[in-house]
Protein backbone atom coordinates (compact mmCIF):
# COMPACT_ATOMS: atom_id res chain seq x y z
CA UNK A 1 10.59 53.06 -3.89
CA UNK A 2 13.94 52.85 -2.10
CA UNK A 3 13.08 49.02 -1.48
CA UNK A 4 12.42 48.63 -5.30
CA UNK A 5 15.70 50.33 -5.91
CA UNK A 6 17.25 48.12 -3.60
CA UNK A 7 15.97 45.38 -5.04
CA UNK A 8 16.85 45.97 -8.81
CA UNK A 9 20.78 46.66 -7.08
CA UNK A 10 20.65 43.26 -5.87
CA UNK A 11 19.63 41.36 -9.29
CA UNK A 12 22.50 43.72 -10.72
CA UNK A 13 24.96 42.61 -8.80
CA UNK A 14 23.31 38.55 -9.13
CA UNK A 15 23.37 38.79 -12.66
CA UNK A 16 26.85 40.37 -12.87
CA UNK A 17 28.22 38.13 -10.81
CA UNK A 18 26.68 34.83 -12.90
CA UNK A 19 28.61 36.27 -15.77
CA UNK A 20 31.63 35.60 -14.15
CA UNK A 21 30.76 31.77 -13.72
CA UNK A 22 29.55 31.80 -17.58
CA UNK A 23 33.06 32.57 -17.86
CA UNK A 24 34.71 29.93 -16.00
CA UNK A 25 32.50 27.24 -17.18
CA UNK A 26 32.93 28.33 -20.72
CA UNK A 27 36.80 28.81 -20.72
CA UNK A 28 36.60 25.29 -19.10
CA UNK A 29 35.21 23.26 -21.38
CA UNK A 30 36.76 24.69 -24.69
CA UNK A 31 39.97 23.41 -23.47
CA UNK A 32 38.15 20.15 -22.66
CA UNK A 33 36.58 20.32 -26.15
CA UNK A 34 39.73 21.06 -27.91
CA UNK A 35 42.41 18.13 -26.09
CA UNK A 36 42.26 15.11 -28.85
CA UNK A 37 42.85 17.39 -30.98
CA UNK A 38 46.25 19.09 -28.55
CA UNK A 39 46.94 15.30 -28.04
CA UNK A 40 46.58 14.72 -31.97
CA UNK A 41 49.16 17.22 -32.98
CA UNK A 42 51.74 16.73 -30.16
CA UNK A 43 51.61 13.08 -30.50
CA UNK A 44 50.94 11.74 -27.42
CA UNK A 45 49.82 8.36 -26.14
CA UNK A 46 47.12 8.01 -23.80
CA UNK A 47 49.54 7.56 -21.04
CA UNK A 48 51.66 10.54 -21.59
CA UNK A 49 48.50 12.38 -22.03
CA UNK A 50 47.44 11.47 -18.58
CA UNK A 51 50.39 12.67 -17.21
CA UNK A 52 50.56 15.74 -19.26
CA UNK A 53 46.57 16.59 -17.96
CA UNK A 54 47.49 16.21 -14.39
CA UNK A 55 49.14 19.29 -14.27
CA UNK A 56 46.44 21.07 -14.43
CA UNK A 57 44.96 19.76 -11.19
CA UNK A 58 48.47 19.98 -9.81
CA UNK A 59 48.04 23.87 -10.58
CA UNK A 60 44.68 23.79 -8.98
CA UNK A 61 45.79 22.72 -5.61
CA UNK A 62 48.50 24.60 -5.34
CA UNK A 63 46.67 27.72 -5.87
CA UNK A 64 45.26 26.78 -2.89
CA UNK A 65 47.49 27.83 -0.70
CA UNK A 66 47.52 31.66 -1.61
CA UNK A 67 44.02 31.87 -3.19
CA UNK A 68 42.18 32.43 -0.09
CA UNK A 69 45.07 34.51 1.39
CA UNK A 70 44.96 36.76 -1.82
CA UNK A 71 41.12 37.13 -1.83
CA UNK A 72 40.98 38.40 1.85
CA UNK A 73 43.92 40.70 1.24
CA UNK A 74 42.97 42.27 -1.76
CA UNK A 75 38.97 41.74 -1.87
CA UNK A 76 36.89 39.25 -4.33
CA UNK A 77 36.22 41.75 -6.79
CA UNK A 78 40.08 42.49 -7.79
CA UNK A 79 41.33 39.00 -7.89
CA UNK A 80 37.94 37.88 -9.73
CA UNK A 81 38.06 40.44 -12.53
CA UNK A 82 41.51 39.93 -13.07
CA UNK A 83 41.79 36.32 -13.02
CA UNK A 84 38.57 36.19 -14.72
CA UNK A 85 40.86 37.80 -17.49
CA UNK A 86 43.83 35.39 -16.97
CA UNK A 87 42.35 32.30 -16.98
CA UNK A 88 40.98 32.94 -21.02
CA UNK A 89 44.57 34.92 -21.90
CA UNK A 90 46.38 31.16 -20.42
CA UNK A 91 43.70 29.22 -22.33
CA UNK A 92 45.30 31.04 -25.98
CA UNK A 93 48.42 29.73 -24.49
CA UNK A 94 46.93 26.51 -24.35
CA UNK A 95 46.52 26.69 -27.96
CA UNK A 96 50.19 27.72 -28.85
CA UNK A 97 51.73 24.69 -26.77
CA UNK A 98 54.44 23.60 -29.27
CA UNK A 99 56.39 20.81 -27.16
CA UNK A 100 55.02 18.27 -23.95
CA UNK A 101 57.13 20.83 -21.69
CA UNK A 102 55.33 23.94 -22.76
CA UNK A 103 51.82 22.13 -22.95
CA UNK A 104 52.49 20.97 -18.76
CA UNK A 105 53.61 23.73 -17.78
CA UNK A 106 50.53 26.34 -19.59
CA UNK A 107 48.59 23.51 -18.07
CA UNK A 108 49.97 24.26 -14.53
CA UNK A 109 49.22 28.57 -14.68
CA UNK A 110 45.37 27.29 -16.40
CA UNK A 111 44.47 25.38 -13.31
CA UNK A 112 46.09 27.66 -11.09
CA UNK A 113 44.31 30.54 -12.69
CA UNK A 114 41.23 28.80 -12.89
CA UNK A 115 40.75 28.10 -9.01
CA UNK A 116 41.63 32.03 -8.20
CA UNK A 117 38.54 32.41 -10.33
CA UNK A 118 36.53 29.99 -8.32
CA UNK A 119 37.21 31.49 -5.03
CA UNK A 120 36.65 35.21 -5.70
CA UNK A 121 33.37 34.40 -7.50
CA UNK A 122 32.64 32.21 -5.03
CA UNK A 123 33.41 34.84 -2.17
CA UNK A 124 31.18 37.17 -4.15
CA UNK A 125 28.36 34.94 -4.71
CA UNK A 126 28.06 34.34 -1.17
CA UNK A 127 27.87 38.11 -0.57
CA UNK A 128 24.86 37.89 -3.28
CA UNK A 129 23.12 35.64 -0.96
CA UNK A 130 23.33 36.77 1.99
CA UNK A 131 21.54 39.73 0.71
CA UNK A 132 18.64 37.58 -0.73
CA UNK A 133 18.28 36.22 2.78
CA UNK A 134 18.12 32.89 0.97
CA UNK A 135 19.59 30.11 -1.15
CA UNK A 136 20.61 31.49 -4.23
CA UNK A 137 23.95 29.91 -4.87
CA UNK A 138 23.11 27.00 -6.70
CA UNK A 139 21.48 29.10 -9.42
CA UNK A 140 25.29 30.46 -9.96
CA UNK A 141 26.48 27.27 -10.43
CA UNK A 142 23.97 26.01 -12.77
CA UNK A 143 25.24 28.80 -15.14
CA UNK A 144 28.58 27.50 -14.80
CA UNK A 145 27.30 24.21 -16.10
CA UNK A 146 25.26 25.75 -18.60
CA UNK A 147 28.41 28.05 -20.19
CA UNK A 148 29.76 24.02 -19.80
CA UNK A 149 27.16 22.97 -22.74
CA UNK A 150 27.84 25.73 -24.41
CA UNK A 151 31.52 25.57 -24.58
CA UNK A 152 30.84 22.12 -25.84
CA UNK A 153 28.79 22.87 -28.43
CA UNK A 154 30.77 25.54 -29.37
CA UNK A 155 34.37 23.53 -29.79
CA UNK A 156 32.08 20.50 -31.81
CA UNK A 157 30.83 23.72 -33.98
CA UNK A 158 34.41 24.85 -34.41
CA UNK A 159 36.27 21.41 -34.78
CA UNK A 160 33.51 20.50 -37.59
CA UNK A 161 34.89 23.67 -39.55
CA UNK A 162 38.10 22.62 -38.99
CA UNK A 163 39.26 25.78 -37.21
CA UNK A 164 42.16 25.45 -35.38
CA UNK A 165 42.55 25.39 -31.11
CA UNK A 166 44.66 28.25 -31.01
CA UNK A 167 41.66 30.19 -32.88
CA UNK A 168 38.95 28.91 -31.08
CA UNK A 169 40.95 29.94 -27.86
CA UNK A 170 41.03 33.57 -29.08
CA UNK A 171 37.59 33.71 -29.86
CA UNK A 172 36.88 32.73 -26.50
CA UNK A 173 39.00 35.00 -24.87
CA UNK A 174 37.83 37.99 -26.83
CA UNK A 175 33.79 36.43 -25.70
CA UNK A 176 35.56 36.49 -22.26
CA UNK A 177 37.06 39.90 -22.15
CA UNK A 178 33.92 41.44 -23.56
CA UNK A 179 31.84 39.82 -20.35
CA UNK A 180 34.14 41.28 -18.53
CA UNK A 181 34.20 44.62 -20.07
CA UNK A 182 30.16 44.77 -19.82
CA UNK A 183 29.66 43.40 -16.27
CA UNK A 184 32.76 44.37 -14.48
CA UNK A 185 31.16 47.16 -13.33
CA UNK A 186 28.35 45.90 -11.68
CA UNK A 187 29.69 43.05 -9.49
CA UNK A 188 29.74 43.97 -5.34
CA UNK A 189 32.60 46.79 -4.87
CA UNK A 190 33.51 45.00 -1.72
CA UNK A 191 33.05 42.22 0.32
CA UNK A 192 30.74 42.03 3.32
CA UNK A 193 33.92 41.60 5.28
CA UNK A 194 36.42 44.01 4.07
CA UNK A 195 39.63 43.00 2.60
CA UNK A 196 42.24 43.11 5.58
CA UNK A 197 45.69 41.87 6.20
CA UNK A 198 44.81 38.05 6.94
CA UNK A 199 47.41 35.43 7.87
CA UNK A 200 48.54 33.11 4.78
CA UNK A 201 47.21 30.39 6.63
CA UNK A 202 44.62 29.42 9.48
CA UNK A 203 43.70 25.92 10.56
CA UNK A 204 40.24 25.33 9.20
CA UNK A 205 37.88 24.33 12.01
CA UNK A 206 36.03 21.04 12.42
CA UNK A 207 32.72 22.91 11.10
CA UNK A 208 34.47 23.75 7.97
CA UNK A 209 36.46 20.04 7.96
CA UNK A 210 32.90 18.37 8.07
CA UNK A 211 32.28 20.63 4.95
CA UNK A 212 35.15 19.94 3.10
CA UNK A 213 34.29 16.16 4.10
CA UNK A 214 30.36 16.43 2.67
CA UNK A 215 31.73 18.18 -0.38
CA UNK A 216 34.60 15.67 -0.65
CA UNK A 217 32.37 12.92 -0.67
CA UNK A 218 30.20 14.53 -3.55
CA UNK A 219 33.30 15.72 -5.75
CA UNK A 220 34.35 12.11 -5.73
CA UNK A 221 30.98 10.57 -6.67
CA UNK A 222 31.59 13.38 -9.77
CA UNK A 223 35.02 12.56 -10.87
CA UNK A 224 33.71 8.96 -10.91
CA UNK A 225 30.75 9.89 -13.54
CA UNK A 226 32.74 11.89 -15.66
CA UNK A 227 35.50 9.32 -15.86
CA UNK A 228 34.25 5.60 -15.53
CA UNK A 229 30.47 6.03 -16.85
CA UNK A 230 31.23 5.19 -20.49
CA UNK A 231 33.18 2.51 -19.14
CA UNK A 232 30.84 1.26 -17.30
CA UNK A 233 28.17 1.65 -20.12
CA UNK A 234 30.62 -0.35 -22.08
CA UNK A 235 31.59 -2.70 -19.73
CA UNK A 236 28.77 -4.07 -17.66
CA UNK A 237 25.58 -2.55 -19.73
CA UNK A 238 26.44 -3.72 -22.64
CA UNK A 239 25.38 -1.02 -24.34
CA UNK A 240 25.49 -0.10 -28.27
CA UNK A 241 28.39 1.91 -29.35
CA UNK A 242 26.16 5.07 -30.00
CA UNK A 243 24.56 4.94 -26.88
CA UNK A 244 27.75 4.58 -24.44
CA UNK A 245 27.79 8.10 -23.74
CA UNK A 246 24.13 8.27 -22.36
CA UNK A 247 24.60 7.68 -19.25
CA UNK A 248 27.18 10.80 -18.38
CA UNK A 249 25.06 13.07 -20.65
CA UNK A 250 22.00 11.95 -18.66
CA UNK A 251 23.98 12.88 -15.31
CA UNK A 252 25.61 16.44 -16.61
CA UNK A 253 22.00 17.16 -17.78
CA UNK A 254 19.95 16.46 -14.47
CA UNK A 255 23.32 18.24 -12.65
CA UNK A 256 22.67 21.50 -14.65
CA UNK A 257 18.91 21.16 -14.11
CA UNK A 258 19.05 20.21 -10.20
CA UNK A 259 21.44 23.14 -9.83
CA UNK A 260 18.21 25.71 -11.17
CA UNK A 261 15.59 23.84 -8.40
CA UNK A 262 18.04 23.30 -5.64
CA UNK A 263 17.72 26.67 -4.45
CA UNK A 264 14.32 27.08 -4.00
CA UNK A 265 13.87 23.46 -2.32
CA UNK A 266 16.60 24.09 0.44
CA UNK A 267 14.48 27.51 1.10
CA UNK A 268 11.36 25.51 1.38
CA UNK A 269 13.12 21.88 2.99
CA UNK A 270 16.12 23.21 4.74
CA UNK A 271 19.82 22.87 3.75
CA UNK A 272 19.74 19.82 5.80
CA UNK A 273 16.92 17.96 4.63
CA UNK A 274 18.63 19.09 0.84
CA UNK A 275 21.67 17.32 1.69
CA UNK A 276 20.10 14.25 2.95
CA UNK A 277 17.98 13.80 0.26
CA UNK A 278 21.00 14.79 -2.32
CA UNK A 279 22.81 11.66 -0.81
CA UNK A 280 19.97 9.30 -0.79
CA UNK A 281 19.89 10.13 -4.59
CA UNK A 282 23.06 9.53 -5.35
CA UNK A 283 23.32 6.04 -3.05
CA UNK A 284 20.07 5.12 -5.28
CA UNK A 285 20.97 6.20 -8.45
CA UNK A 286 24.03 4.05 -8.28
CA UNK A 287 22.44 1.20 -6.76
CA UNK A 288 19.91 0.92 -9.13
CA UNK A 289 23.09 0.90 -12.08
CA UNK A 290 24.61 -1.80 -10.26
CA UNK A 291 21.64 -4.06 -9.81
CA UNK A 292 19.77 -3.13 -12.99
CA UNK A 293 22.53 -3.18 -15.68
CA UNK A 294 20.22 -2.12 -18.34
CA UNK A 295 20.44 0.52 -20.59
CA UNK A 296 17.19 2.30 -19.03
CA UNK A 297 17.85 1.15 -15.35
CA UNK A 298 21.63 2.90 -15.90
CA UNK A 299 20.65 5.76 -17.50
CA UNK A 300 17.54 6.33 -14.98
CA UNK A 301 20.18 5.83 -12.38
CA UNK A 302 22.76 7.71 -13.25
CA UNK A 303 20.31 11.16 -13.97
CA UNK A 304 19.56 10.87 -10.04
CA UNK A 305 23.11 10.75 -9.55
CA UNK A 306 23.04 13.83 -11.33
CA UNK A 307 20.65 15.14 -9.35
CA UNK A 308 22.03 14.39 -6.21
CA UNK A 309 25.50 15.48 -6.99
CA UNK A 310 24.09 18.96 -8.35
CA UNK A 311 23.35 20.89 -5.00
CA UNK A 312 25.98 19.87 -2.58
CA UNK A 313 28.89 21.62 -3.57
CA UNK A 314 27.19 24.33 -3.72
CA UNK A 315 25.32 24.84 -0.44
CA UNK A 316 28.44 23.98 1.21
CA UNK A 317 30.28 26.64 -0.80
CA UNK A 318 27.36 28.71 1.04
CA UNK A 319 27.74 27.76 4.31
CA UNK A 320 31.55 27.75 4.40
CA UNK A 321 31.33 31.64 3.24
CA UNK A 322 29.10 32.01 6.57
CA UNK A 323 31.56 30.84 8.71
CA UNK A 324 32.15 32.93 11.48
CA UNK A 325 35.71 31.47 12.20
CA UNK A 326 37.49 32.04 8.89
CA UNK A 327 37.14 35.13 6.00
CA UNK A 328 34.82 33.55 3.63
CA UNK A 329 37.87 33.48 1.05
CA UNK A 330 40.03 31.30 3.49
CA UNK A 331 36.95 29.19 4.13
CA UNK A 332 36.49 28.67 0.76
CA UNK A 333 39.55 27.41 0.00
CA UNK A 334 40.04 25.19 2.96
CA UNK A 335 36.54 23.35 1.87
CA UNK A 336 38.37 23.35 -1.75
CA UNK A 337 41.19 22.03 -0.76
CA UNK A 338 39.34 18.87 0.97
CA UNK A 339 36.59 18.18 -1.53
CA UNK A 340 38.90 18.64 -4.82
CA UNK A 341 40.95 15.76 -3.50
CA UNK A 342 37.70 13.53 -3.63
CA UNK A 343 37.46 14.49 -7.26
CA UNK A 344 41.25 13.44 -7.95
CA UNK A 345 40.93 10.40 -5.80
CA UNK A 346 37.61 8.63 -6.91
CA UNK A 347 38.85 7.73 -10.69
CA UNK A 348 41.85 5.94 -9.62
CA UNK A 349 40.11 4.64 -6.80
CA UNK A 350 37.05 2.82 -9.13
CA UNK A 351 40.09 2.02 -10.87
CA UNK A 352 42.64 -0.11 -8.87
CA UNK A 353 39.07 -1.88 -7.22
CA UNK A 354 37.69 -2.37 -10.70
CA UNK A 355 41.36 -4.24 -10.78
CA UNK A 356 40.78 -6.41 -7.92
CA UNK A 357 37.00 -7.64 -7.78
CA UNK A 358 35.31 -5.79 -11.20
CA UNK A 359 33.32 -2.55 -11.90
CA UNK A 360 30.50 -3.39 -10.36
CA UNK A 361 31.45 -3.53 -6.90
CA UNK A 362 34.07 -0.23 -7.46
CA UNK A 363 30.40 1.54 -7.76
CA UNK A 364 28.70 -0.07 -4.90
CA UNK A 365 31.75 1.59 -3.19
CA UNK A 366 31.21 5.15 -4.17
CA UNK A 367 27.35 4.64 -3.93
CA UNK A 368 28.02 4.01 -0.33
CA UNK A 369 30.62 7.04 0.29
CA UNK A 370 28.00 8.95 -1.94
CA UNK A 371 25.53 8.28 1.26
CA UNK A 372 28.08 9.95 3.57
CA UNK A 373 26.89 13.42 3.19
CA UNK A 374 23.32 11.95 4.65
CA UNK A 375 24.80 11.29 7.97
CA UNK A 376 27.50 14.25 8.18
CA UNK A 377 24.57 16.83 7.10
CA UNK A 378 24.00 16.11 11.15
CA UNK A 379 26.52 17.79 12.36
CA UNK A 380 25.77 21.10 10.43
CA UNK A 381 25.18 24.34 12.55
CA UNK A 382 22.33 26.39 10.93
């Protein structure tokens, strides 16, 4: 009975704690939903807008230089609730933004906001798992990419009725403060390793660099798909207008499913073997875009893509909150810090080689640094 008890405590506190990534991913996406229409009323070219959106990002990294700090002083379950809170409240800012200056700058607080969310949940959901006593983290994330559809579908629902951002913001951050309200309550009271009185900053380890590295390598393969695949559907596939956006949809759809199975194949294969076989998927998926340029070939290829980018973040998000160096928040963020910068980097990189010797051969690039992970998976300690 006491087992059973202990057992319905622990889906509490899993489901509870997947709330909180509904809410990221949701708050997410409705600002993603929602920026022609921001770019629309302030007037801004696509160039401005590109400088206005990396603020956001900027925010984001620097975040990461207290987030960890503030999670291992304070404990997951403050920061998360209360930034979990924030992160909506700067979103209804979002939809205010009168002038460029005002837009950057809400921009800066959202991303900054968004990655204290990412690391206290994070912290938490590690905590989840190691009381499972197995892989349950990508099953968090694959609600975060779920509440991603959903925020989509939601701002296409709400731009269609022609309802302004600034009250499709609110109605997301009342949807957000209601989660809260419900599950608050029933996310862990503390983490496995209390909240103490950690330095600002420790140098992350070469266990945790290799990490950062595997997840850097993955991140970047992402930013790629989410920025050049239309492109590339429109460039070297050929493809019809209506069906440019196939490809990424085929990619975000076998990431969200991949995120549901890759916990129960690195219990039965091994994190290892996982992240191996992620990276060969990816590397193929690519490959087969580059040498098949057909609309099936691209689309098949880019789904494994999808599939092979789904798991690794995660299951290094799990092992960095093992690490027996560094407080799992601190880990956390070092890995962050390391694989975000593969997600800023890889557009700009397919980019300025796109420049020089054409599309095709900027993706044979990241299909080969999307291999990476295959060999550096070697030097994990399990």
């Amino acid at each position: 009975m006491n087992l059973s008890i202990q057992a319905g405590r622990i889906r509490i506190y899993r489901v509870a704690v997947s709330a909180f990534f509904f809410i990221a991913g949701l708050t997410f996406a409705s600002w993603a939903s929602r920026i022609p229409d921001v770019k629309t009323a302030l007037q801004l070219s696509d160039a401005r807008l590109g400088a206005v959106l990396f603020a956001l990002p900027a925010g984001l990294m620097t975040s990461l230089l207290f987030a960890g700090w503030l999670v291992s002083r304070f404990g997951s379950r403050k920061i998360m609730i209360a930034a979990a809170l924030l992160y909506p409240a700067i979103l209804v800012l979002l939809g205010f933004a009168a002038t460029v200056w005002q837009l950057t700058f809400i921009l800066f607080l959202f991303g900054l906001s968004s990655n204290l969310v990412n690391i206290a949940m994070n912290t938490q959901a590690v905590d989840v798992e190691a009381m499972y006593g197995r892989s349950v983290m990508a099953s968090f994330h694959g609600l975060w990419s779920i509440a991603g559809f959903s925020g989509a579908a939601i701002g296409t629902l709400l731009v269609s009725a022609h309802v302004m951002p600034a009250v499709h913001f609110i109605i997301i951050f009342a949807l957000a403060g209601l989660l809260v309200l419900v599950f608050y309550r029933f996310t862990l009271p503390a983490d496995t390793r209390p909240a103490v009185a950690a330095p600002f900053f420790v140098k992350p380890d070469r266990y945790i660099l290799v990490l950062g590295l595997i997840a850097f390598c993955s991140m970047l393969c992402e930013g790629a798909m989410a920025d050049w695949s239309g492109v590339y559907f429109q460039n070297v596939v050929k493809s019809p207008r209506e069906f440019m956006t196939f490809g990424y949809v085929a990619f975000t759809a076998a990431m969200a499913t991949g995120r549901f199975i890759g916990d129960g194949l690195a219990t039965k294969l091994g994190v290892k073997k996982v992240l191996q076989l992620s990276a060969t998927f990816i590397a193929t998926g690519l490959l087969m875009a580059i040498l098949f340029p057909s609309l099936v070939a691209a689309v098949s290829g880019f789904l494994l893509v999808g599939l092979g980018v789904s798991s690794i973040v995660p299951l290094v998000y799990s092992l960095a909150g093992k690490s027996g160096s560094m407080s799992p928040g601190l880990a956390l963020a070092a890995v962050s810090s390391v694989s975000f910068l593969g997600f800023l980097i890889g557009p700009p990189m397919i980019g300025f080689i796109a420049d020089l010797a054409g599309l095709r051969l900027s993706f044979a690039v990241i299909a080969l640094i999307g291999l990476c992970p295959a060999f550096l998976a070697n030097s994990i300690k399990l």
